[in-house]
C-alpha atoms as a PDB file:
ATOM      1  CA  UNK A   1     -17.195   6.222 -10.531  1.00  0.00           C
ATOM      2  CA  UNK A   2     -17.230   2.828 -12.257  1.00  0.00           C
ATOM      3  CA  UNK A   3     -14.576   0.329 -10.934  1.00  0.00           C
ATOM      4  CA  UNK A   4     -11.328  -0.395 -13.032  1.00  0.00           C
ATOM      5  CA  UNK A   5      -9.669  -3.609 -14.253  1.00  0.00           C
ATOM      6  CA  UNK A   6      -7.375  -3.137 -11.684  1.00  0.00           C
ATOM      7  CA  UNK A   7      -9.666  -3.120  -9.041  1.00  0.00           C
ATOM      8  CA  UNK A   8     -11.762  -5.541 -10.140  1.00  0.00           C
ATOM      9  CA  UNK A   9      -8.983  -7.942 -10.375  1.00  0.00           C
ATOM     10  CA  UNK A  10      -7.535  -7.154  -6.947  1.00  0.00           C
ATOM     11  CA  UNK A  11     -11.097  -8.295  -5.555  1.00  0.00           C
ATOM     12  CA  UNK A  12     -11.381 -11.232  -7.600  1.00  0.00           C
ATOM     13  CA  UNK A  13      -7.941 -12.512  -6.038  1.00  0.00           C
ATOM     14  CA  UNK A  14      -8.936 -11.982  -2.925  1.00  0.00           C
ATOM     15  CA  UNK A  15     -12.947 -13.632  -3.462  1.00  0.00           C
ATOM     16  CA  UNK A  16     -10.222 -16.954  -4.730  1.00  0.00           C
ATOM     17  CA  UNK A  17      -7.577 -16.155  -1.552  1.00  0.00           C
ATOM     18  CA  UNK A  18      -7.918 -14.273   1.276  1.00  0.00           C
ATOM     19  CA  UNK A  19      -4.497 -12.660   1.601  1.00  0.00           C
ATOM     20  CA  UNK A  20      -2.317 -10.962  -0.891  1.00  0.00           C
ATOM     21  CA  UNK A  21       0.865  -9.233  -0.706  1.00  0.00           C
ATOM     22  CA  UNK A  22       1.769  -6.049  -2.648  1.00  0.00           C
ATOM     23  CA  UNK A  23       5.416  -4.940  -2.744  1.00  0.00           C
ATOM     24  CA  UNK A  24       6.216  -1.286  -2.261  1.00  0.00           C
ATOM     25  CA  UNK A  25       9.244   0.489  -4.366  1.00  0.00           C
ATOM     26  CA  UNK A  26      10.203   3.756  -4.109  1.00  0.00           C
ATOM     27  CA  UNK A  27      12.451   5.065  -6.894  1.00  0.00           C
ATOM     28  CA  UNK A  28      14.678   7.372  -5.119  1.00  0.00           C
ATOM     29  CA  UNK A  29      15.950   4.475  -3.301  1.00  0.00           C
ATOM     30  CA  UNK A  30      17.064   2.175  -6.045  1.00  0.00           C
ATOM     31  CA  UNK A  31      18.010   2.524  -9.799  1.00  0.00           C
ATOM     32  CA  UNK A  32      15.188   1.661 -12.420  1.00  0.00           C
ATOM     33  CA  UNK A  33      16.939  -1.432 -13.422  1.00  0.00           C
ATOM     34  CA  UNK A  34      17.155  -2.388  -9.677  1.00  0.00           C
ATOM     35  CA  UNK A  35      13.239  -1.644  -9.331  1.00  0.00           C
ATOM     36  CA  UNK A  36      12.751  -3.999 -12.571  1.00  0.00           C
ATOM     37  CA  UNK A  37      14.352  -6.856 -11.147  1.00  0.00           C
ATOM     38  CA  UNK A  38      12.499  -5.845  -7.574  1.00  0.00           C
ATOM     39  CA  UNK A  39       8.883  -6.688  -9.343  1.00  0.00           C
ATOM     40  CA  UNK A  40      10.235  -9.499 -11.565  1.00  0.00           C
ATOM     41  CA  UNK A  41      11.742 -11.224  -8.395  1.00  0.00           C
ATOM     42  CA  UNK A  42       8.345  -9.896  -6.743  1.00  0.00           C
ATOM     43  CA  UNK A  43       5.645 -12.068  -9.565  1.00  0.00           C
ATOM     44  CA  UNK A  44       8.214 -15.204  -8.628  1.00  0.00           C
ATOM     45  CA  UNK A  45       7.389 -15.005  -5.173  1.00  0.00           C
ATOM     46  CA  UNK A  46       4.266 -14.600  -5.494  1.00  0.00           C
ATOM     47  CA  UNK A  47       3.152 -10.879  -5.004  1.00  0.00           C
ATOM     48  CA  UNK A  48      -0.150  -9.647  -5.994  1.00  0.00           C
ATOM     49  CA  UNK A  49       0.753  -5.898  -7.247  1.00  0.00           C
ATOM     50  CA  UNK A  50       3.473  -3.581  -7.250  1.00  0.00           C
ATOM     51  CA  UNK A  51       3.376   0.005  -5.726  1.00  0.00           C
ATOM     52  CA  UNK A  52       5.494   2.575  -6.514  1.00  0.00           C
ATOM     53  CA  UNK A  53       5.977   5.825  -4.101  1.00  0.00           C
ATOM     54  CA  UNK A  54       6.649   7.040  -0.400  1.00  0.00           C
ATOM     55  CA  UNK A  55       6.813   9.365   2.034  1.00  0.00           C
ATOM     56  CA  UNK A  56       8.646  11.951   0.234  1.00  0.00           C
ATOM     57  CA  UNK A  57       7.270  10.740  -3.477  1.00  0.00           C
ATOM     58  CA  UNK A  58       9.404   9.980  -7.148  1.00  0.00           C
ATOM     59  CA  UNK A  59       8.213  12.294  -9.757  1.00  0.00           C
ATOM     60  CA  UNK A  60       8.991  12.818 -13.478  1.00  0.00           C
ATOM     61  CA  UNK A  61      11.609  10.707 -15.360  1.00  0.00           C
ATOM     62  CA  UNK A  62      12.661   8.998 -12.117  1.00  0.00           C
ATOM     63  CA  UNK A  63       9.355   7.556 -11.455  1.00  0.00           C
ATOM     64  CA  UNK A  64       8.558   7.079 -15.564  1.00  0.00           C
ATOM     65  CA  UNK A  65      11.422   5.132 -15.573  1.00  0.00           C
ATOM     66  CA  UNK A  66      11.127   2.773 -12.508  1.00  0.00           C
ATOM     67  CA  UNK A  67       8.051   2.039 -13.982  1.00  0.00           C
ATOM     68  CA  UNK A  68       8.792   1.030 -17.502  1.00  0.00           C
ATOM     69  CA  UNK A  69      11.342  -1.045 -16.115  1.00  0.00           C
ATOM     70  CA  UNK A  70       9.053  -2.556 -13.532  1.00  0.00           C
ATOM     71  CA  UNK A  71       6.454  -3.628 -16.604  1.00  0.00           C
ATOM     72  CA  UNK A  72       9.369  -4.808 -18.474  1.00  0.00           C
ATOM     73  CA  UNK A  73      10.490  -7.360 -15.823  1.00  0.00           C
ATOM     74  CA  UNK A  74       7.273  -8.446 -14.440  1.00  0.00           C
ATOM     75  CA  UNK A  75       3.171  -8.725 -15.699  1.00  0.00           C
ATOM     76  CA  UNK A  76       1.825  -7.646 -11.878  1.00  0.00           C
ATOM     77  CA  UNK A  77      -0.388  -4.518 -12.020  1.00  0.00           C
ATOM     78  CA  UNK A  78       1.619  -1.204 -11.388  1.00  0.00           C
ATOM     79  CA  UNK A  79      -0.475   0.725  -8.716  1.00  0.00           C
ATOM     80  CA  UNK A  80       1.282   4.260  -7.434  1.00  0.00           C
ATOM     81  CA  UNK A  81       1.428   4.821  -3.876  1.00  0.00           C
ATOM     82  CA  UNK A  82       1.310   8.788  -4.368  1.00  0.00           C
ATOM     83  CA  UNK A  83       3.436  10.668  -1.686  1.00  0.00           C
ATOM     84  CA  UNK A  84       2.609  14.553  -3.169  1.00  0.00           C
ATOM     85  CA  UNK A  85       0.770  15.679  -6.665  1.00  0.00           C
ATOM     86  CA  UNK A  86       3.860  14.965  -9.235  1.00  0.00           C
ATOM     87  CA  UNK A  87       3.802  11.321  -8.496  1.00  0.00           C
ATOM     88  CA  UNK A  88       1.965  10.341 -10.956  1.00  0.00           C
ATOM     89  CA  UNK A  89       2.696   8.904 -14.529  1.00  0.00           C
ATOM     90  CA  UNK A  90       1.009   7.759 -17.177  1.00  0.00           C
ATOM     91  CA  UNK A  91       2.993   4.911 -17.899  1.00  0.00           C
ATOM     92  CA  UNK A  92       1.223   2.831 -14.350  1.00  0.00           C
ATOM     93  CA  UNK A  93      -2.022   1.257 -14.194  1.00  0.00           C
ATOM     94  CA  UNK A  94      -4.088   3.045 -11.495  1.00  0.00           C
ATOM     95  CA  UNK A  95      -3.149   5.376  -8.713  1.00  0.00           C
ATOM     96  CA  UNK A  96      -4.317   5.047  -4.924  1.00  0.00           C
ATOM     97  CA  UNK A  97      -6.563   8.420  -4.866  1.00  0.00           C
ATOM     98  CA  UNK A  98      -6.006   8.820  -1.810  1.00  0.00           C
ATOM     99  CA  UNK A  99      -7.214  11.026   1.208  1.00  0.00           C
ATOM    100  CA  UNK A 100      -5.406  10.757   4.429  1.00  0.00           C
ATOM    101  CA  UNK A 101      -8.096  11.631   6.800  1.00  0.00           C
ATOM    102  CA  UNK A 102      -6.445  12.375   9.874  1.00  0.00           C
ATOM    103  CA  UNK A 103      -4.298  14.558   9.073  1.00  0.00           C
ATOM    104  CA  UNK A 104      -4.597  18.203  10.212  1.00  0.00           C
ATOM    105  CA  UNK A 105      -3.687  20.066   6.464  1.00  0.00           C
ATOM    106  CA  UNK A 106      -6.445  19.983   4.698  1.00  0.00           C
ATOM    107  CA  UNK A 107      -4.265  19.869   2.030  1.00  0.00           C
ATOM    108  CA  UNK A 108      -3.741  16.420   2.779  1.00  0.00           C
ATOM    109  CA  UNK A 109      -7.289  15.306   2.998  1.00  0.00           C
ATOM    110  CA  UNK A 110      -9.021  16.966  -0.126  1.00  0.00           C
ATOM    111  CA  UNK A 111      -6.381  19.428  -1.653  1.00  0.00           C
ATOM    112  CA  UNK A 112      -3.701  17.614  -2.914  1.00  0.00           C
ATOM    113  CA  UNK A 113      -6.736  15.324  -4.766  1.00  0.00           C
ATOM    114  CA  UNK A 114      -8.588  18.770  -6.284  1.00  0.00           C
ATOM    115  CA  UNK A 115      -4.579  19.771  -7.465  1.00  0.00           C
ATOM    116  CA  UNK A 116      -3.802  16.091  -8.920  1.00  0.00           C
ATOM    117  CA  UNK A 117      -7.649  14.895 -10.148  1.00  0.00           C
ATOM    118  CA  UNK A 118      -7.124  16.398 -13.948  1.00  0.00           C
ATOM    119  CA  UNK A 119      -4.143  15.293 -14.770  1.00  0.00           C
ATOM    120  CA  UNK A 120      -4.948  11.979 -13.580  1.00  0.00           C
ATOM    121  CA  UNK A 121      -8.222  12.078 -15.801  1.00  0.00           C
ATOM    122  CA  UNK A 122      -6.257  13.108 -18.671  1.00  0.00           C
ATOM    123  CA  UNK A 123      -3.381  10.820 -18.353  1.00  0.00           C
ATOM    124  CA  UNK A 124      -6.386   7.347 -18.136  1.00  0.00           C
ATOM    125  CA  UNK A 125      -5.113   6.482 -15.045  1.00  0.00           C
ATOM    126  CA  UNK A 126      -7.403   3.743 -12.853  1.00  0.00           C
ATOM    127  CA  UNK A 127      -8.439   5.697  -9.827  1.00  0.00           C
ATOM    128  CA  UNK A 128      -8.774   3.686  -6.424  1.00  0.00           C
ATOM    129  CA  UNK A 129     -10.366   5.723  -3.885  1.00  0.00           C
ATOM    130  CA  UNK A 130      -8.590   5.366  -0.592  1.00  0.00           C
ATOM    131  CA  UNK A 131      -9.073   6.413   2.805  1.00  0.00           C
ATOM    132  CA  UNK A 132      -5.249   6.303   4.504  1.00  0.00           C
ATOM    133  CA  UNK A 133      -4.940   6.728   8.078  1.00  0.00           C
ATOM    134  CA  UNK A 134      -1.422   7.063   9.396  1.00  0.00           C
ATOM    135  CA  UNK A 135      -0.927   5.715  13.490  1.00  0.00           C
ATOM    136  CA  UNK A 136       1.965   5.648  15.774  1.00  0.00           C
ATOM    137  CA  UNK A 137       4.346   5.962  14.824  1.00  0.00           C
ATOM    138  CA  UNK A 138       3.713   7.575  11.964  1.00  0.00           C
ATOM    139  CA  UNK A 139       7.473   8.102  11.197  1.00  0.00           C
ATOM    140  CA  UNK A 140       8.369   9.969   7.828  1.00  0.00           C
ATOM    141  CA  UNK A 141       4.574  10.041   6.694  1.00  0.00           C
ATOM    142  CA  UNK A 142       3.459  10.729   9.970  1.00  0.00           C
ATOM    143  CA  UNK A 143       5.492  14.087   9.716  1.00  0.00           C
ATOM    144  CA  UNK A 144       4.998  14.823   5.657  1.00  0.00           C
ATOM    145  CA  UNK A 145       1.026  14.623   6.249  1.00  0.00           C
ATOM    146  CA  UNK A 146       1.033  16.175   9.038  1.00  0.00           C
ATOM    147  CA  UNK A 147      -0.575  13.583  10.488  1.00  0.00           C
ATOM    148  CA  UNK A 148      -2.847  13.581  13.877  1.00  0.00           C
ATOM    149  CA  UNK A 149      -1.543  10.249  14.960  1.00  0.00           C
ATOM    150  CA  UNK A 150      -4.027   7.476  15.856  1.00  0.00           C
ATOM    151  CA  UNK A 151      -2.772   5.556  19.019  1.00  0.00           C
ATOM    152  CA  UNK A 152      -1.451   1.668  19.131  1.00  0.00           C
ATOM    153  CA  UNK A 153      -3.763   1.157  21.845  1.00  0.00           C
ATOM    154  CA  UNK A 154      -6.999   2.932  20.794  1.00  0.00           C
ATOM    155  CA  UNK A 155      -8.295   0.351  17.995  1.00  0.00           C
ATOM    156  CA  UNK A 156     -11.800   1.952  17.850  1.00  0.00           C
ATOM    157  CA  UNK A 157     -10.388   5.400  16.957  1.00  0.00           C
ATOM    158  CA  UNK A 158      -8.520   3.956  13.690  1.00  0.00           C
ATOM    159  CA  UNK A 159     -11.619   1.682  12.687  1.00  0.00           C
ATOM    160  CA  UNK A 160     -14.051   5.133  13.195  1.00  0.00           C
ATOM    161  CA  UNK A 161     -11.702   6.900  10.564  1.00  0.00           C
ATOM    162  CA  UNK A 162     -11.885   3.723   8.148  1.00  0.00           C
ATOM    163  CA  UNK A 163     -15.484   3.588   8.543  1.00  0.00           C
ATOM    164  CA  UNK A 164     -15.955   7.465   7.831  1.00  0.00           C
ATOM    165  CA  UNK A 165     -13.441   6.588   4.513  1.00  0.00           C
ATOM    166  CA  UNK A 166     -15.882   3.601   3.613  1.00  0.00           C
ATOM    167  CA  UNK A 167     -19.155   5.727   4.414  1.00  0.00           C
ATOM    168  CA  UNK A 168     -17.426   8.715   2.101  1.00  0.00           C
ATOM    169  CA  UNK A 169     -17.373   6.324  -0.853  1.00  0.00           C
ATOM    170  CA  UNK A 170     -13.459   4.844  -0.022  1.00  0.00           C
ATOM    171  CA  UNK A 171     -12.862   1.614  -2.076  1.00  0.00           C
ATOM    172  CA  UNK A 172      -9.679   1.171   0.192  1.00  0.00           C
ATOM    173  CA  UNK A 173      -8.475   1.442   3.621  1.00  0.00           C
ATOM    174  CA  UNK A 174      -4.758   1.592   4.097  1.00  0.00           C
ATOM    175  CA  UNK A 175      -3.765   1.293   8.023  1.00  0.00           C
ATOM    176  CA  UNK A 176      -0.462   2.870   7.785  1.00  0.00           C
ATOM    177  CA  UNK A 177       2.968   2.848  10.740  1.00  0.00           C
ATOM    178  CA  UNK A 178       5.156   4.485   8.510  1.00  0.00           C
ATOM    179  CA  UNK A 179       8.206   2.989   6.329  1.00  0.00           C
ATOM    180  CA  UNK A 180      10.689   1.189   8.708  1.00  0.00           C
ATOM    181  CA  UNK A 181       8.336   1.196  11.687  1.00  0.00           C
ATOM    182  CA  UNK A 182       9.461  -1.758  13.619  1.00  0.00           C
ATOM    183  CA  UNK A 183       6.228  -3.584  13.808  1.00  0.00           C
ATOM    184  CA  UNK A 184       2.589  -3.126  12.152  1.00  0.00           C
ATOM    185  CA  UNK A 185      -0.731  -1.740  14.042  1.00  0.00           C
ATOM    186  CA  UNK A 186      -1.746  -4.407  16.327  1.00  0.00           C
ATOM    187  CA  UNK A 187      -4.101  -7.360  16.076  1.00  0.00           C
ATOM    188  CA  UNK A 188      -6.771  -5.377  18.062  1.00  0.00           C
ATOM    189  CA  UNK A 189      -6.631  -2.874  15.655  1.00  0.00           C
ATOM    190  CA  UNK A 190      -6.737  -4.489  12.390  1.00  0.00           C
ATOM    191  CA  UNK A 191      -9.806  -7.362  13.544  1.00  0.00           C
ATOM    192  CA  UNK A 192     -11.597  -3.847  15.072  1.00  0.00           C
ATOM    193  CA  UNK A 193     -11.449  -2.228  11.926  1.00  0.00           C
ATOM    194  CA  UNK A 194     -11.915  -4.718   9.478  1.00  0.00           C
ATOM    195  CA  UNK A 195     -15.278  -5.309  11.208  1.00  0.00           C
ATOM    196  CA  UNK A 196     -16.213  -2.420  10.586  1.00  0.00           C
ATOM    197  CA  UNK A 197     -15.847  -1.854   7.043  1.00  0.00           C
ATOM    198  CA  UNK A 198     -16.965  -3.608   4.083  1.00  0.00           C
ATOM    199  CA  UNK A 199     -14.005  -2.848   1.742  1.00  0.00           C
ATOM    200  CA  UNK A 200     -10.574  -4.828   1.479  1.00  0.00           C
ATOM    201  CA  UNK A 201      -8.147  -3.364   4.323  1.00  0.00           C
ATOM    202  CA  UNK A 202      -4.438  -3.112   3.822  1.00  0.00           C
ATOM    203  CA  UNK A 203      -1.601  -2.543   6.311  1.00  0.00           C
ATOM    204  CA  UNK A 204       1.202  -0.507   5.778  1.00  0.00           C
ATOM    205  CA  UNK A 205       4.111   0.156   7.723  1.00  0.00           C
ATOM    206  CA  UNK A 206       6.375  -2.910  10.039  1.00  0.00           C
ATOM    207  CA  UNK A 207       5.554  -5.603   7.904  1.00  0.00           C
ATOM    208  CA  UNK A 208       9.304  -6.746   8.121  1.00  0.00           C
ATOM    209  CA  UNK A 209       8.579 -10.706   9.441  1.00  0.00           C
ATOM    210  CA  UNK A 210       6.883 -13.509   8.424  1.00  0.00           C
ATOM    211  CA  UNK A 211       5.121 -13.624  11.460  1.00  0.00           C
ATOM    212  CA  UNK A 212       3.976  -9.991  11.436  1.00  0.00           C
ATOM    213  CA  UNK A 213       2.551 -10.717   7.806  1.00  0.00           C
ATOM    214  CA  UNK A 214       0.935 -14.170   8.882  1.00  0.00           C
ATOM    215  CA  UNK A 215      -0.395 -12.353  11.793  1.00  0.00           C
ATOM    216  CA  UNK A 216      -1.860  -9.409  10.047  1.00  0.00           C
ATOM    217  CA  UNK A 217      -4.015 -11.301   7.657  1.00  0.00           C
ATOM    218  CA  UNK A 218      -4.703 -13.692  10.383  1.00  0.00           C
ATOM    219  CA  UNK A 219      -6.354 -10.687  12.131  1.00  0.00           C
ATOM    220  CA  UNK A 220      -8.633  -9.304   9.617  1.00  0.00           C
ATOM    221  CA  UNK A 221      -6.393  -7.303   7.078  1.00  0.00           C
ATOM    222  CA  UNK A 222      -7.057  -8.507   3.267  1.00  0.00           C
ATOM    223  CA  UNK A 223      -3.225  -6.868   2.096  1.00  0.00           C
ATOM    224  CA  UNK A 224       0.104  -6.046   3.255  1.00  0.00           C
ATOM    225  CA  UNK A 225       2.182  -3.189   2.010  1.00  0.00           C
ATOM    226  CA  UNK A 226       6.076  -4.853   1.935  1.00  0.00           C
ATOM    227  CA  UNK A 227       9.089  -2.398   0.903  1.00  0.00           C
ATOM    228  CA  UNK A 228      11.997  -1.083   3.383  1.00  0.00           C
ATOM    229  CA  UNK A 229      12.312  -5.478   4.143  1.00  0.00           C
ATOM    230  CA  UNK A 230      13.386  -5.620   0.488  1.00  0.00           C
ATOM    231  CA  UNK A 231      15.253  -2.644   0.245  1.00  0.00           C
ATOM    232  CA  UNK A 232      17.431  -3.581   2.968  1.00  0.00           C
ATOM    233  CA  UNK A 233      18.345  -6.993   2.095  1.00  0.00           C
ATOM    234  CA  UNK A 234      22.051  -7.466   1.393  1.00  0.00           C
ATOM    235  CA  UNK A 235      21.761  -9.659  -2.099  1.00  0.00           C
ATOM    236  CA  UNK A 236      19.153 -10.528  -4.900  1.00  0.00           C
ATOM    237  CA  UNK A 237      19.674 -13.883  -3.076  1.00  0.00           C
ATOM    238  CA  UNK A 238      18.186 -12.649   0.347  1.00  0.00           C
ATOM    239  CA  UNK A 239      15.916 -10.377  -1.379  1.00  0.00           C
ATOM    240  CA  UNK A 240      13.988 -12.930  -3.114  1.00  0.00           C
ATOM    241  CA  UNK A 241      14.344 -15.459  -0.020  1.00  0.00           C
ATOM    242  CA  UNK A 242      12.391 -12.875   1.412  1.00  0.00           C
ATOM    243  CA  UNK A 243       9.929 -12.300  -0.366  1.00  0.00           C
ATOM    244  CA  UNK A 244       9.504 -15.588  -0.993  1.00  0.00           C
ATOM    245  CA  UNK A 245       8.651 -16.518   2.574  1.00  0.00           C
ATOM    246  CA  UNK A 246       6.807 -13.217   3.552  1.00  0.00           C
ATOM    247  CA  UNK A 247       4.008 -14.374   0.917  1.00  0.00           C
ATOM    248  CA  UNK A 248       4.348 -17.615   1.984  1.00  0.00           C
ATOM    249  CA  UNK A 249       3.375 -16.389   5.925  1.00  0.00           C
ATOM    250  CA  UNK A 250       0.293 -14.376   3.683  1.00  0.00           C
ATOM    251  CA  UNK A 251      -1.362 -17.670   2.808  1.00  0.00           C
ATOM    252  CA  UNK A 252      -0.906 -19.270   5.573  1.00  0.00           C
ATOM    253  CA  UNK A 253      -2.605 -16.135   7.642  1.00  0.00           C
ATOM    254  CA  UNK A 254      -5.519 -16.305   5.037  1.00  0.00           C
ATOM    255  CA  UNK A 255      -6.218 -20.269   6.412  1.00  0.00           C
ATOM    256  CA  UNK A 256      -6.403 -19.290   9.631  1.00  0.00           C
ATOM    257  CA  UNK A 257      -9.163 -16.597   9.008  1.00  0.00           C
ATOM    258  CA  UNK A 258     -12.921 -17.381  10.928  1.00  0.00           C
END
């Protein structure tokens, strides 16, 4: 399948900068008008792209309307972050297709993607194929996906799944520790797996410090996935203050790349 504007921009940015953050919103958790200012707050800070989705997934008007709202507010591209087959809409710009490999429905690996694949083709949507692999702790994903968790501390077993993804025709890897999880894979993980793929990694999941996103691009990973950090954040104020220093820690993780 021939690669999309989206795509092709997302690997020009990172050919000019070796880190990018994409923020994460998930309608059910705030209004539309709340996810609007979210992306335009987002583009100030400077975010790459904005996802829309989790665990549990936004569907129909909810999601349509998070998403005109987002593209009102802010010119990022709108990628969704699919959490079953009604989250998608034709109002974003692509879609992770995504396949999350170790889980133990096959359902989740190639079923929900047979269910979802004409209606996507129908509705134009840029497809990204993804490999996502969901590790300890896995939280709310973990347990929707029915996930076979990959261990903190066995780096080779998550880079063998990302590698299978790649070899399978994956344009993306997503590392994933579940919404909320305190902290991201580890360091081990990420350089071990981004060695052994040649497509742009992103981790998911505990990306709630500077110094975790710093750290993570530092390591390997070409993306991180920001969301319940915003979400929780008391004021528009905080929010954007951030946001603001999350991408900041991105850039300065992409300098200290070998």
């Amino acid at each position: 399948m021939e690669e999309g504007n989206v795509y092709k921009k997302l690997i020009k940015q990172l050919q000019e900068e070796a880190g990018q953050l994409f923020l994460v919103i998930d309608p059910p958790n705030q209004s539309a008008k709340e996810a609007g200012q979210m992306a335009k707050m987002a583009e100030e800070a400077g975010a790459a792209a904005i996802c829309i989705g989790g665990s549990l997934g936004a569907q129909g008007k909810l999601l349509d309307d998070a998403l005109i709202s987002i593209k009102e507010q802010s010119k990022l591209p709108t990628i969704l972050f699919p959490g079953n087959i009604a989250s998608i809409s034709k109002e974003a710009d692509a879609i992770y297709f995504m396949s999350l490999i170790n889980s133990t429905d096959p359902y989740y690996i190639s079923g929900a993607q047979v269910a979802s694949c004409f209606p996507i083709k129908k509705l134009g949507i840029e497809v990204i194929p993804t490999t996502y692999i969901v590790c300890e702790p896995g939280r709310a994903v973990g347990f929707m996906g029915r996930a076979h968790l990959v261990p903190r501390n066995l780096p080779y077993l998550a880079a063998a799944n990302a590698l299978a993804g790649n070899m399978m025709g994956s344009k993306l890897i997503i590392l994933e520790s579940g919404g909320g999880a305190p902290e991201p894979v580890t360091k081990e993980m990420i350089a071990y797996t981004k060695k052994s793929i040649d497509v742009p990694l992103i981790i998911a999941g505990g990306v709630n410090k500077p110094e975790y996103a710093k750290e993570c691009i530092a390591s390997g990973a070409d993306i991180v996935h920001v969301g319940s950090a915003i979400e929780k954040a008391g004021s528009e104020k905080e929010a954007l203050n951030r946001l603001k220093k999350l991408c900041l820690a991105v850039k300065e993780g992409a300098k200290l790349k070998k």
